[in-house]
N, C-alpha and C. Protein backbone atom coordinates (compact mmCIF):
# COMPACT_ATOMS: atom_id res chain seq x y z
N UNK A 1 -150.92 82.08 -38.65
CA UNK A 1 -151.32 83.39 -38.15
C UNK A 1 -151.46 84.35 -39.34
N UNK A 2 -152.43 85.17 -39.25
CA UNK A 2 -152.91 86.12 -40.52
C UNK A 2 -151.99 87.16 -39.81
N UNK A 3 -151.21 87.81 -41.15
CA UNK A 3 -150.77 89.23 -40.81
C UNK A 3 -151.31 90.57 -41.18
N UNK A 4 -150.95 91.55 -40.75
CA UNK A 4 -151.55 92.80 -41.03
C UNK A 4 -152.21 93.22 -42.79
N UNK A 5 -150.86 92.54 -43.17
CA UNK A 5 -151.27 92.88 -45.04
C UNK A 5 -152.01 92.12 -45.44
N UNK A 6 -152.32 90.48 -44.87
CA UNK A 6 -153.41 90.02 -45.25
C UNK A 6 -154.66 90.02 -44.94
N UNK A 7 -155.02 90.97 -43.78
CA UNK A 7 -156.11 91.56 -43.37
C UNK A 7 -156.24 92.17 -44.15
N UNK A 8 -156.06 93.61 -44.13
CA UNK A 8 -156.11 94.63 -44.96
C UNK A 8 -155.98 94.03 -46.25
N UNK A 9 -155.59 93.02 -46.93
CA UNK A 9 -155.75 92.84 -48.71
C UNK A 9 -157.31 92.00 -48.58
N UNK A 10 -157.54 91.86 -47.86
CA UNK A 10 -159.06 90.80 -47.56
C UNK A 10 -160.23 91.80 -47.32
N UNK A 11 -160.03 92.73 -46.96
CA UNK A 11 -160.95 93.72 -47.09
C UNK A 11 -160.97 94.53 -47.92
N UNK A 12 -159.75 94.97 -48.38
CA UNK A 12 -159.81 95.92 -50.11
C UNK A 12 -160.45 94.82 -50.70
N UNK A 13 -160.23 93.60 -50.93
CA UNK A 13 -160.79 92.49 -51.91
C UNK A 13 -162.40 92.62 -51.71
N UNK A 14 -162.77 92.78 -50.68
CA UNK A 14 -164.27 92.50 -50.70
C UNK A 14 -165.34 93.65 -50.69
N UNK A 15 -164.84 94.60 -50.48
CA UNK A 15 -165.14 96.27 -50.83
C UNK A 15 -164.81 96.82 -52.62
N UNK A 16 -163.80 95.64 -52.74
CA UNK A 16 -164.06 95.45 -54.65
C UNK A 16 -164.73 95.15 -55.28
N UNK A 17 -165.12 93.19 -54.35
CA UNK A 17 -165.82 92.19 -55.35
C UNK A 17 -167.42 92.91 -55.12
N UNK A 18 -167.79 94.05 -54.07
CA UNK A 18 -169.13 94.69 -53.84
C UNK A 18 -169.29 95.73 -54.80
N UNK A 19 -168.19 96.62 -54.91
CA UNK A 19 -168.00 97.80 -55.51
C UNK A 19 -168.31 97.38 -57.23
N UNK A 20 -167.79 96.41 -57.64
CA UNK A 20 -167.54 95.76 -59.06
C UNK A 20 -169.07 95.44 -58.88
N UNK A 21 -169.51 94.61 -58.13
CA UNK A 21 -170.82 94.15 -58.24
C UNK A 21 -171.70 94.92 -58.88
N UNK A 22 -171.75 96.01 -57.92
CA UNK A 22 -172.90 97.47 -57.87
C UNK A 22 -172.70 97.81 -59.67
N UNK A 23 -171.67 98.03 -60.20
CA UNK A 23 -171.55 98.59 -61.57
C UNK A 23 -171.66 97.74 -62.49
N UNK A 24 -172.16 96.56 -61.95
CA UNK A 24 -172.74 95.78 -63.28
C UNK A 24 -173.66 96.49 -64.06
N UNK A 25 -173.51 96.58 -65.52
CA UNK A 25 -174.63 97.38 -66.29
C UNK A 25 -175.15 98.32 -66.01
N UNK A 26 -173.74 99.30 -65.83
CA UNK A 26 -173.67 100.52 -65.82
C UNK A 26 -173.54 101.08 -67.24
N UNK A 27 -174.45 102.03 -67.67
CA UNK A 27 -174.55 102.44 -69.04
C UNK A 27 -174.16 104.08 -68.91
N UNK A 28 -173.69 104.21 -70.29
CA UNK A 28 -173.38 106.04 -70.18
C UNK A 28 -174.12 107.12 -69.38
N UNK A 29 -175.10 107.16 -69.79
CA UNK A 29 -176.00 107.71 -69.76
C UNK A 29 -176.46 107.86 -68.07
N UNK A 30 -176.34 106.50 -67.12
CA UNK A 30 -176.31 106.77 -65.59
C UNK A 30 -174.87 107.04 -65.37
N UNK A 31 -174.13 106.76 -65.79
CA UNK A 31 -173.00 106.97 -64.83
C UNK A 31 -171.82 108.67 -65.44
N UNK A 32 -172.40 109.19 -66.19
CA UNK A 32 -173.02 110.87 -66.47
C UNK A 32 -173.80 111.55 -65.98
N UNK A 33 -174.79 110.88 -65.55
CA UNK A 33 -175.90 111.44 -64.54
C UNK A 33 -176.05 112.44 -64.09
N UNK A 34 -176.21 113.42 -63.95
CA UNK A 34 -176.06 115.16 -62.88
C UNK A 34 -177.44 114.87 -62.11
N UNK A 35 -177.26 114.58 -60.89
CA UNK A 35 -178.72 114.13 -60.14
C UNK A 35 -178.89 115.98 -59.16
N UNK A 36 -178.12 116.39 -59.30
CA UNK A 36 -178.29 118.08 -58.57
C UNK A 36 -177.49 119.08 -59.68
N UNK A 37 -178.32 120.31 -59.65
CA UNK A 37 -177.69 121.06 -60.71
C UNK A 37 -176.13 121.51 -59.59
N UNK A 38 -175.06 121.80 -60.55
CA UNK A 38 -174.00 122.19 -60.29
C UNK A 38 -172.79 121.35 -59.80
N UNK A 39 -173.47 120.17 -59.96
CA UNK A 39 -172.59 118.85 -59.50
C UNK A 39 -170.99 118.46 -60.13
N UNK A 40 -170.27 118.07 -59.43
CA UNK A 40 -168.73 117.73 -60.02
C UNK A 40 -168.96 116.22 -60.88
N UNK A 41 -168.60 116.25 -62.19
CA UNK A 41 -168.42 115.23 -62.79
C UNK A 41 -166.91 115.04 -63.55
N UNK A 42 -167.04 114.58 -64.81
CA UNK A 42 -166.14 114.32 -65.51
C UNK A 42 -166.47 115.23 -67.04
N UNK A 43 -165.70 116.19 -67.51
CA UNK A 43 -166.17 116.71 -68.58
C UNK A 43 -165.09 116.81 -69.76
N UNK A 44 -165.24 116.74 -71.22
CA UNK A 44 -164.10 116.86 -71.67
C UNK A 44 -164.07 118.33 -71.81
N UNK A 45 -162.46 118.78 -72.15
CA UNK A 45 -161.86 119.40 -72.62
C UNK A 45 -162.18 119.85 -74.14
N UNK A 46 -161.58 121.06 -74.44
CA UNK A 46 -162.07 121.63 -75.75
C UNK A 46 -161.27 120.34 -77.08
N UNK A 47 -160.10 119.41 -76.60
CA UNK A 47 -159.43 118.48 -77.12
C UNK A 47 -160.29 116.95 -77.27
N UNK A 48 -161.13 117.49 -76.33
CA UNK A 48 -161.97 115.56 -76.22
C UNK A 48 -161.10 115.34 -74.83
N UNK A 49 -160.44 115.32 -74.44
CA UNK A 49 -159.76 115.08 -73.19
C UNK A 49 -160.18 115.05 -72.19
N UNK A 50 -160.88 114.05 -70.94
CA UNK A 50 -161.75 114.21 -70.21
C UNK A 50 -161.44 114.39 -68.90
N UNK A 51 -161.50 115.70 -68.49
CA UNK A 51 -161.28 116.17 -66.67
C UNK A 51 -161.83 115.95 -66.17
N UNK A 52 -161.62 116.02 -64.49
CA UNK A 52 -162.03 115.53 -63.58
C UNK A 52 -162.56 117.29 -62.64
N UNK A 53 -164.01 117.22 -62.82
CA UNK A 53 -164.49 118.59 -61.73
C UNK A 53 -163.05 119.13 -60.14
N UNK A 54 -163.06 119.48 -59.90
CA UNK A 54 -162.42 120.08 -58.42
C UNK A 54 -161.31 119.78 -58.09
N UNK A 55 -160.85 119.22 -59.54
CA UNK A 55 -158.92 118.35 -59.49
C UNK A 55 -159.50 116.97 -58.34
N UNK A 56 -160.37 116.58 -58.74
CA UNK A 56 -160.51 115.64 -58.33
C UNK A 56 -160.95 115.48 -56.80
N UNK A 57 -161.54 116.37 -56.29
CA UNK A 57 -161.30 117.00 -54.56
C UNK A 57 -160.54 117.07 -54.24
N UNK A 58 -158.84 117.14 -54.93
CA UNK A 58 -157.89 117.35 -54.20
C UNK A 58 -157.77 119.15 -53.29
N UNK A 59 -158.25 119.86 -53.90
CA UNK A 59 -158.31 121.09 -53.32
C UNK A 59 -159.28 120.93 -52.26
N UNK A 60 -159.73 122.80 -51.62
CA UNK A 60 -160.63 122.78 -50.67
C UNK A 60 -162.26 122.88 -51.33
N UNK A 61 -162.76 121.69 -51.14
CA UNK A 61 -164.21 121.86 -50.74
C UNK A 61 -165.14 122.67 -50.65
N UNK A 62 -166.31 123.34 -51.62
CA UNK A 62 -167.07 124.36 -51.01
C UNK A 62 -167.88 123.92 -49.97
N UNK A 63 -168.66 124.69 -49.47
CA UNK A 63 -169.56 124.34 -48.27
C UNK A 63 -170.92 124.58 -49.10
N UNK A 64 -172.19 124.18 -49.49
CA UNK A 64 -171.74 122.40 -48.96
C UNK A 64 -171.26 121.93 -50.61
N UNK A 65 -170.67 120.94 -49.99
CA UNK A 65 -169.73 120.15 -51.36
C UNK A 65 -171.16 119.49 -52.39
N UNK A 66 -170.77 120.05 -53.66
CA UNK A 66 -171.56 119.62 -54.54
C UNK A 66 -172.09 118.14 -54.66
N UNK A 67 -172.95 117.39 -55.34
CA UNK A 67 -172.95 116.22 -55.54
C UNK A 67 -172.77 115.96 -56.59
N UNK A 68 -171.58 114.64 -56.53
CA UNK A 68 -171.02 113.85 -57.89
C UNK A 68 -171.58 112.99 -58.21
N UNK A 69 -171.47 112.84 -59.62
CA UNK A 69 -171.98 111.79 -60.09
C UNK A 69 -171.19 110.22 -60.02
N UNK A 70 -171.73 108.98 -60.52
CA UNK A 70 -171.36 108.44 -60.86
C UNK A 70 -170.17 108.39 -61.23
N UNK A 71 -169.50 108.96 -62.60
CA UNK A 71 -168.40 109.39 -63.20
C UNK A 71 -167.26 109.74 -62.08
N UNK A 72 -167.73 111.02 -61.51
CA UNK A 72 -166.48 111.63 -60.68
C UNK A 72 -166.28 110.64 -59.46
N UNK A 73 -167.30 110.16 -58.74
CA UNK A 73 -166.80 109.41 -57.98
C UNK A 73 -165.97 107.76 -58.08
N UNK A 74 -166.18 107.46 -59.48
CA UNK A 74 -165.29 106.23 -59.59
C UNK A 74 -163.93 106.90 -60.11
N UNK A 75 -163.93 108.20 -60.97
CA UNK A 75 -162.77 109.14 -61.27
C UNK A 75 -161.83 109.46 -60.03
N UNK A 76 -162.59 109.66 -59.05
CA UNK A 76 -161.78 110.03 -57.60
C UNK A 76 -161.71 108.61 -56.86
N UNK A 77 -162.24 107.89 -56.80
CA UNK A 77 -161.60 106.42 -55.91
C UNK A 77 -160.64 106.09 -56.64
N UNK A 78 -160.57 105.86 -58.19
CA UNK A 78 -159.51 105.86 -59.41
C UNK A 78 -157.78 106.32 -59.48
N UNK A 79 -158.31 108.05 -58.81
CA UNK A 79 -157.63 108.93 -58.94
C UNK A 79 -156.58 108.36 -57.55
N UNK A 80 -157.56 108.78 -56.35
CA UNK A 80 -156.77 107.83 -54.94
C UNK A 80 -156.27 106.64 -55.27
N UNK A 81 -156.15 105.83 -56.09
CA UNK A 81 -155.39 104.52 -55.95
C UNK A 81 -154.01 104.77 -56.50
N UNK A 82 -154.14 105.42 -57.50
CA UNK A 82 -152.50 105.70 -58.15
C UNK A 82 -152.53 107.05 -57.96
N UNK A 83 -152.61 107.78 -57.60
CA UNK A 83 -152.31 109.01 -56.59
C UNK A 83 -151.39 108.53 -55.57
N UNK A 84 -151.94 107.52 -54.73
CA UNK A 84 -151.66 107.17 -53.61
C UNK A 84 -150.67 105.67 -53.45
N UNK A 85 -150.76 105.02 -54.35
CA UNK A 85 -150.64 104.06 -55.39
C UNK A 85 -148.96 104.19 -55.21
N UNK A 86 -148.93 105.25 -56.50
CA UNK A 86 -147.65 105.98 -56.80
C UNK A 86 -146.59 106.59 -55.96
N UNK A 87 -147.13 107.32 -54.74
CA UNK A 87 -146.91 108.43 -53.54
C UNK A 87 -146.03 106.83 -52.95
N UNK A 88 -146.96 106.00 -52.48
CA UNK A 88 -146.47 104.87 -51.52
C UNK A 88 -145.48 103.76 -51.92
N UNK A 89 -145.41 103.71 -53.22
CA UNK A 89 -144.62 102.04 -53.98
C UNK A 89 -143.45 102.82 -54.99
N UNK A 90 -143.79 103.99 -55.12
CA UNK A 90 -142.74 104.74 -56.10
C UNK A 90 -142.24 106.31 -55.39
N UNK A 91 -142.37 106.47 -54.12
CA UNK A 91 -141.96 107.36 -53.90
C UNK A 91 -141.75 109.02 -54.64
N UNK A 92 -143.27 108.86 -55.68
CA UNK A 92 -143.07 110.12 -56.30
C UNK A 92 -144.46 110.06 -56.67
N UNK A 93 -144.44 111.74 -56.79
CA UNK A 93 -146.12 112.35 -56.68
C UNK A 93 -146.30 112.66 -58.50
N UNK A 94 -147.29 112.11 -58.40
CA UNK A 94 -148.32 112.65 -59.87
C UNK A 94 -149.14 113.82 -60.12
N UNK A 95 -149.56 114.32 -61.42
CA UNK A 95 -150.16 115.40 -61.84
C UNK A 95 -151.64 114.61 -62.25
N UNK A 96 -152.69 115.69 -62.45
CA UNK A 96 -153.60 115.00 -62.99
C UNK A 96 -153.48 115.00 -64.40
N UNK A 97 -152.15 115.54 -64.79
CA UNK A 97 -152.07 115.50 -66.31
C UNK A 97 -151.62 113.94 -66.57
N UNK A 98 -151.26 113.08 -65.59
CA UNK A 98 -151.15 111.47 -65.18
C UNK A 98 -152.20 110.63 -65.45
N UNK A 99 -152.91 111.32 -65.89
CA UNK A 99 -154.50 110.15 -65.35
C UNK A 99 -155.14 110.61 -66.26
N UNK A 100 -155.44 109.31 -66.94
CA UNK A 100 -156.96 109.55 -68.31
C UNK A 100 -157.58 109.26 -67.65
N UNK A 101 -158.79 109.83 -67.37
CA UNK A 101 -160.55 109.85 -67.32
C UNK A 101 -161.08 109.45 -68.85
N UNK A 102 -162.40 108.26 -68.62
CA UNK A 102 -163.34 107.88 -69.26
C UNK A 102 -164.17 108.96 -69.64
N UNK A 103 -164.93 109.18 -70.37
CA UNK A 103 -166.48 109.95 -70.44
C UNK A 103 -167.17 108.63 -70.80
N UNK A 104 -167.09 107.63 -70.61
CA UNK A 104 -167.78 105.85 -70.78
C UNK A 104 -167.86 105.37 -69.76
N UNK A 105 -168.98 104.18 -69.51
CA UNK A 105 -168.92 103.75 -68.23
C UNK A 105 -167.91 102.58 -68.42
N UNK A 106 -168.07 102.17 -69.25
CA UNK A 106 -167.18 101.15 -69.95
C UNK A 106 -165.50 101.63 -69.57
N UNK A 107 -165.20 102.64 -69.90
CA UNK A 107 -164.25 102.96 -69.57
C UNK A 107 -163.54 103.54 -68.39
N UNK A 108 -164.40 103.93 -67.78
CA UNK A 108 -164.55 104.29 -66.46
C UNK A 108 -164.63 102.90 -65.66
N UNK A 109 -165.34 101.90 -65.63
CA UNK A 109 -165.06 100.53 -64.98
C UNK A 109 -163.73 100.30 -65.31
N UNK A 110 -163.18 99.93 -66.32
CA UNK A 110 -161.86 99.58 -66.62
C UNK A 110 -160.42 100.64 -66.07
N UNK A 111 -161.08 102.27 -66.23
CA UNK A 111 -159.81 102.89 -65.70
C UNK A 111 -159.99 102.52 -63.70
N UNK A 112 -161.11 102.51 -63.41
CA UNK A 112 -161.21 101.86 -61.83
C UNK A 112 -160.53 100.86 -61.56
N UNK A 113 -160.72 100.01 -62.51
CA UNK A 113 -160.32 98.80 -61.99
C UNK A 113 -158.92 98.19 -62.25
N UNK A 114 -158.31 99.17 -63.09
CA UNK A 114 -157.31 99.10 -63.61
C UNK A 114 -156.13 99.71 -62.64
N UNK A 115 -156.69 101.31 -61.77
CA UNK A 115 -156.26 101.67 -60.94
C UNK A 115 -156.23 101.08 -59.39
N UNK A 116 -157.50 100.34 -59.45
CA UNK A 116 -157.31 99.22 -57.95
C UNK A 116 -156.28 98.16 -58.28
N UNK A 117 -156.50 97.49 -59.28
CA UNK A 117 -155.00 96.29 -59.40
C UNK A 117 -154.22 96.72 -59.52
N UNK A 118 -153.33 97.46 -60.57
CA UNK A 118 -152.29 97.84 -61.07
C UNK A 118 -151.31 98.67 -59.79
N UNK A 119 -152.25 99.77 -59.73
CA UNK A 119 -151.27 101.12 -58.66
C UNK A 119 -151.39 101.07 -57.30
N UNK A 120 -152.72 99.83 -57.47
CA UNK A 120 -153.09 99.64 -55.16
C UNK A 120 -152.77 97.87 -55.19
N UNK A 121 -153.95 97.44 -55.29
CA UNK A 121 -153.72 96.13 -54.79
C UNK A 121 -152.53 95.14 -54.92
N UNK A 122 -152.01 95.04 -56.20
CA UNK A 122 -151.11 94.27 -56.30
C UNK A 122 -149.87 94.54 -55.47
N UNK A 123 -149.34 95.94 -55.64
CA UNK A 123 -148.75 96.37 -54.81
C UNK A 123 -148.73 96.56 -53.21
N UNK A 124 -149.81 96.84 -53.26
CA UNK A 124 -150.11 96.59 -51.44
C UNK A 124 -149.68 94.94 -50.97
N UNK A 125 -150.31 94.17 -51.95
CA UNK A 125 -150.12 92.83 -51.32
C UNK A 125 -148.61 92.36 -51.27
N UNK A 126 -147.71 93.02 -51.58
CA UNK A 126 -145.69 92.62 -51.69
C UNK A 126 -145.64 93.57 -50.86
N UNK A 127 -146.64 94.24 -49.71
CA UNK A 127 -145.75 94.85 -49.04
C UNK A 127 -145.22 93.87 -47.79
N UNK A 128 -144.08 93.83 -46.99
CA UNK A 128 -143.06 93.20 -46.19
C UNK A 128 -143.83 93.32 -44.90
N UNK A 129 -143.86 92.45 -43.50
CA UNK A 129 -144.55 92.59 -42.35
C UNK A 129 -144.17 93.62 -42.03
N UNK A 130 -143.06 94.34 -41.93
CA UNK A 130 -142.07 95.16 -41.14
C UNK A 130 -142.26 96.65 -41.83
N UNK A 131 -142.56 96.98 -43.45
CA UNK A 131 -143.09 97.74 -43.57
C UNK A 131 -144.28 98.37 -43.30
N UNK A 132 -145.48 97.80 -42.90
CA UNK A 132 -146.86 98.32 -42.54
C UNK A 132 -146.50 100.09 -41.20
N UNK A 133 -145.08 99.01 -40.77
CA UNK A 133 -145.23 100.40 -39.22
C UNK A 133 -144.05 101.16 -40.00
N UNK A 134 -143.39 101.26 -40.46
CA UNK A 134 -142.87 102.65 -41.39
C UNK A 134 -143.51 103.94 -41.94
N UNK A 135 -142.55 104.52 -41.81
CA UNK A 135 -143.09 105.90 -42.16
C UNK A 135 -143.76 105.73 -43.87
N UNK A 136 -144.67 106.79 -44.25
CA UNK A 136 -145.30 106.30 -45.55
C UNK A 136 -143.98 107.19 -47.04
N UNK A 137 -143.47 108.04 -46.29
CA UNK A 137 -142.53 108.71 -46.91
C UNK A 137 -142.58 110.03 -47.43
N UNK A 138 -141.75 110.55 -48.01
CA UNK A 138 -141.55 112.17 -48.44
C UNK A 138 -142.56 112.06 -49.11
N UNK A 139 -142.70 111.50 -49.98
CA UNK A 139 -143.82 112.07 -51.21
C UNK A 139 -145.37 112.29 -50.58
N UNK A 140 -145.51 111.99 -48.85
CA UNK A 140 -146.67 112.35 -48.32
C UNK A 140 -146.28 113.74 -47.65
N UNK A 141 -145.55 114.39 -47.88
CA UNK A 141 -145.29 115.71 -47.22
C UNK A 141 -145.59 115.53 -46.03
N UNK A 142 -146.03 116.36 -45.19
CA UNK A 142 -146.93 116.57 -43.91
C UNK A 142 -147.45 115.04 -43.28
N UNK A 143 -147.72 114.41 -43.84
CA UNK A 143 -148.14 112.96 -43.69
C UNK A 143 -146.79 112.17 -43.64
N UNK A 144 -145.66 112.69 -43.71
CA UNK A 144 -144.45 111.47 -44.40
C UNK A 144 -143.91 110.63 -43.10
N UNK A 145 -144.59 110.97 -41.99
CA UNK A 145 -143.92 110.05 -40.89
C UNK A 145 -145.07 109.22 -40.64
N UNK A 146 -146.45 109.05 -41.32
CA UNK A 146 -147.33 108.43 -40.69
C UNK A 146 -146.97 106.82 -40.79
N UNK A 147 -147.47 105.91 -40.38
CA UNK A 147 -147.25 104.65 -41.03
C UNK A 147 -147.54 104.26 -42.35
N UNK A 148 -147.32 103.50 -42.74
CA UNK A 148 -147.84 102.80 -44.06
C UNK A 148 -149.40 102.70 -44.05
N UNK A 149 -149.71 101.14 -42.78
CA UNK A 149 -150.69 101.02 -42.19
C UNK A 149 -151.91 102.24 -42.06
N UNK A 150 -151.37 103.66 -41.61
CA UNK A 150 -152.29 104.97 -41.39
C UNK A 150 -152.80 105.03 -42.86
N UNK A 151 -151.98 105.22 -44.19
CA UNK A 151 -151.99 105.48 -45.37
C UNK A 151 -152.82 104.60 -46.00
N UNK A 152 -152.64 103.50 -45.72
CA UNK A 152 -153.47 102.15 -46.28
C UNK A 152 -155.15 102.05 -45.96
N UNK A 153 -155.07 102.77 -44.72
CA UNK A 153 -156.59 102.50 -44.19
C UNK A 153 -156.76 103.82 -44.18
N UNK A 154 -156.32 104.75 -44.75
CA UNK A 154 -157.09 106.02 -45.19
C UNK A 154 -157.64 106.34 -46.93
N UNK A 155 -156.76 105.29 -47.13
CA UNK A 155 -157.07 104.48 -48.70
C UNK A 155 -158.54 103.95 -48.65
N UNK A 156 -158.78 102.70 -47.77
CA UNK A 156 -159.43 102.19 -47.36
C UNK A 156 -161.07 102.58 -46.94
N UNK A 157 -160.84 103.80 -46.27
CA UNK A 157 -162.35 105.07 -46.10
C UNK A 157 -162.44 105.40 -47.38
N UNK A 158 -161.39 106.28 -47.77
CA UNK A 158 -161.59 106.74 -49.18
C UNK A 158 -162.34 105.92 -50.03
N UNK A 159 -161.80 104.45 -50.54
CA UNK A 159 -162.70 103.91 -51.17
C UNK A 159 -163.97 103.29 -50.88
N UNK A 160 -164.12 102.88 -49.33
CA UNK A 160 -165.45 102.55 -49.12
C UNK A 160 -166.40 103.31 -48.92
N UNK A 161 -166.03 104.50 -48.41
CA UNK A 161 -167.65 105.79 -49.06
C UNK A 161 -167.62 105.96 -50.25
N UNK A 162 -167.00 105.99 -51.05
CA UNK A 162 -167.06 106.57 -52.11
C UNK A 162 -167.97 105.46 -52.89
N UNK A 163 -167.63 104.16 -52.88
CA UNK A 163 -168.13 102.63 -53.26
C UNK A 163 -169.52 102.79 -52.89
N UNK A 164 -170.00 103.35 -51.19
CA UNK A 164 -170.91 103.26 -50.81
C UNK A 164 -172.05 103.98 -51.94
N UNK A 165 -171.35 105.52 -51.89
CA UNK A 165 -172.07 106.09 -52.52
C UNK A 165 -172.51 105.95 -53.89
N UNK A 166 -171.57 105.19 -54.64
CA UNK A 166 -172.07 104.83 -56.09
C UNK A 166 -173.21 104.37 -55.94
N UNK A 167 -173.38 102.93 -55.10
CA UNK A 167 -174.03 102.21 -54.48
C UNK A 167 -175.51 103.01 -54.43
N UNK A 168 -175.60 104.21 -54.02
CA UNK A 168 -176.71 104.90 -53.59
C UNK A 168 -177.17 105.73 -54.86
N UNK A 169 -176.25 106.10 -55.70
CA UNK A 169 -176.70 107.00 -57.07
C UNK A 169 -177.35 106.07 -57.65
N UNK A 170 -176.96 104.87 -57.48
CA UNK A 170 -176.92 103.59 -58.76
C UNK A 170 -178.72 103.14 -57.82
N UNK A 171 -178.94 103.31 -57.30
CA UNK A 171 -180.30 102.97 -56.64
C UNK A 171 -181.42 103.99 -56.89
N UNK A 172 -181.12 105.05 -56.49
CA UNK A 172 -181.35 106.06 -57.23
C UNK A 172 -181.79 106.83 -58.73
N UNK A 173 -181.01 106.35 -59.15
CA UNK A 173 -181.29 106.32 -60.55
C UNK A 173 -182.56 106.07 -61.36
N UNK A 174 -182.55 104.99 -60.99
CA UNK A 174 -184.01 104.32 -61.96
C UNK A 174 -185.28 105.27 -61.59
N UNK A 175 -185.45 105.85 -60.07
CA UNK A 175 -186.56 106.54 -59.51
C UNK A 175 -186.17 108.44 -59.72
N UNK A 176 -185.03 108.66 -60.94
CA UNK A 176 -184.93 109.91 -60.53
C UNK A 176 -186.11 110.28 -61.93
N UNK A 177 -186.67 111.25 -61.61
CA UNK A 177 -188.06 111.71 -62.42
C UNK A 177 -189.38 111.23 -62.24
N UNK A 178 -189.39 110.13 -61.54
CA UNK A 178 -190.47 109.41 -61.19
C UNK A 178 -191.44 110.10 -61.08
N UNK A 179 -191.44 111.09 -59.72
CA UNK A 179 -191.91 111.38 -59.06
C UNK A 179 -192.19 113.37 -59.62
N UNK A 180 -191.75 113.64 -61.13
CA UNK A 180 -191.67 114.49 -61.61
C UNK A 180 -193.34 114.87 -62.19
């Protein structure tokens, strides 16, 4: 009998091996991209130090929410894994002073992917049958009685639009000016 965590690790896995797919030969230059003026990306600091636009969407949203590039959106699926990562397996919340951002795509694949194994997946997969229906804990404030399970598959949206949407910049791309 398949259990809950091995569902759920079978679908983070394959919303990866797609997500990884899509960024094959991803070069600087697209995944920097500003496809609308005023868009949230990744920019450095007066140090070289590279931020993340809107704290990452952790705040509120303008209306209508800018469009990200490439960059910010693997920066924010990134950001959600050990954000959330951390919150769920270590019971303690992070700063974004926690998290290097790429200005590379190169590096940006690797801090992604580094943040899906390391701070989500591996960890998700040692979680216990009996934990999935537990509360997710203090470090979710307001959220701290939800299940695990609630937390996991809100992980789960998070990264598959966001995946989607690379998906759609990355298509995009080759035809932006075309038509200039």
């Amino acid at each position: 009998m398949t259990s809950v965590g091995d569902s759920i690790g079978r679908t983070f896995d394959e919303v990866w091996k797609r997500t990884r797919g899509r960024l094959e030969g991803l070069a600087d230059d697209e995944y920097l991209w500003e496809p609308a003026p005023g868009g949230w990306t990744l920019r450095p600091d007066a140090g070289g130090r590279w931020l993340i636009d809107a704290e990452g969407g952790g705040g509120p949203a303008p209306d209508p929410v800018p469009v990200a590039t490439i960059a910010w959106r693997m920066g924010h699926a990134g950001l959600t894994f050990v954000d959330y990562g951390t919150r769920l397996f270590h019971g303690r919340n992070i700063t974004l002073d926690d998290v290097e951002f790429s200005g590379t795509a190169a590096g940006g694949i690797e801090f992604l992917e580094t943040a899906f194994r390391v701070h989500w997946r591996e960890p998700l997969g040692a979680i216990a049958d009996e934990r999935w229906w537990e509360p997710s804990g203090a470090a979710f404030f307001g959220y701290s009685h939800y299940p695990v399970i609630d937390t996991a598959l809100h992980v789960l949206d998070e990264f598959t639009h966001h995946a989607a949407e690379l998906g759609v910049l990355r298509d995009l791309y080759p035809h932006w000016g075309a038509g200039a």
